[in-house]
Protein backbone atom coordinates (compact mmCIF):
# COMPACT_ATOMS: atom_id res chain seq x y z
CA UNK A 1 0.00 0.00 0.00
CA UNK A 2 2.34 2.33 0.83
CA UNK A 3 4.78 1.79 -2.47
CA UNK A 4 1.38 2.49 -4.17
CA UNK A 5 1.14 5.70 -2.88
CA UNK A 6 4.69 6.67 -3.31
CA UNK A 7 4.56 5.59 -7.12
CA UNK A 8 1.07 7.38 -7.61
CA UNK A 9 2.85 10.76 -5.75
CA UNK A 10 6.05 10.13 -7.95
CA UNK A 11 3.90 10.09 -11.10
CA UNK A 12 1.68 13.11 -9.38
CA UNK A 13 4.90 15.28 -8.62
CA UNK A 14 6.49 14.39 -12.85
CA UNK A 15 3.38 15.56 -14.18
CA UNK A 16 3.38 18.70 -12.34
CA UNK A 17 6.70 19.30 -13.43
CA UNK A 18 6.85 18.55 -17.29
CA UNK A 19 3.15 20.88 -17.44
CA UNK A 20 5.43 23.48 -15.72
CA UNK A 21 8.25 23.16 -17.98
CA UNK A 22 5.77 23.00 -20.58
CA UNK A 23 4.72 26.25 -19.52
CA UNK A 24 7.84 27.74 -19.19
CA UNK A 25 9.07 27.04 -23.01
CA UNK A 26 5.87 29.01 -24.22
CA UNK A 27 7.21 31.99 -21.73
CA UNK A 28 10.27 31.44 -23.76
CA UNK A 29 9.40 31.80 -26.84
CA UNK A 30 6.97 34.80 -25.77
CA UNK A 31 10.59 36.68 -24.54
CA UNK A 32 12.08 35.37 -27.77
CA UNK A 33 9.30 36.88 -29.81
CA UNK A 34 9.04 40.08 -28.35
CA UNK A 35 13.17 40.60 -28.26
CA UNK A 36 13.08 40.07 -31.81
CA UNK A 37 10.38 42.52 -32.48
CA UNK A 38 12.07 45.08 -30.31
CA UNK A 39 15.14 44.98 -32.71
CA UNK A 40 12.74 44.92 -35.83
CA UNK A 41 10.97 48.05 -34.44
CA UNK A 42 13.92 49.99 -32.77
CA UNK A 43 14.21 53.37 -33.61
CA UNK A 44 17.69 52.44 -35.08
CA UNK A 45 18.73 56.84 -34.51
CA UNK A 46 22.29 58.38 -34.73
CA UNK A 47 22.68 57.52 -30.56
CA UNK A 48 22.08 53.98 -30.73
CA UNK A 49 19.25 53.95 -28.30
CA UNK A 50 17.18 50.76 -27.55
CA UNK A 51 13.44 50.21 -27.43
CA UNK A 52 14.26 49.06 -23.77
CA UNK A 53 16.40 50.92 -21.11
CA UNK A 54 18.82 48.31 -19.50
């Protein structure tokens, strides 16, 4: 009984973590997005400013 209910909290706890990881390569790819558009759109001026400040 008990090795049941560590192999059904193993599974439980793997699951969580590939959805998270699943979630975190669509956050990812959001960043990756939006840093390429913010080179596509910069203002590209004579002092080299960036559409962000850091």
């Amino acid at each position: 009984m008990l090795a049941l209910v560590l192999v059904l909290l193993l599974v439980l706890i793997l699951a969580g973590a590939g959805f998270a990881v699943h979630v975190l390569w669509w956050i990812a790819l959001a960043v990756l997005v939006l840093w390429a558009l913010g080179f596509a759109f910069a203002g590209g001026g004579a002092d080299g400013r960036r559409w962000y400040r850091w």
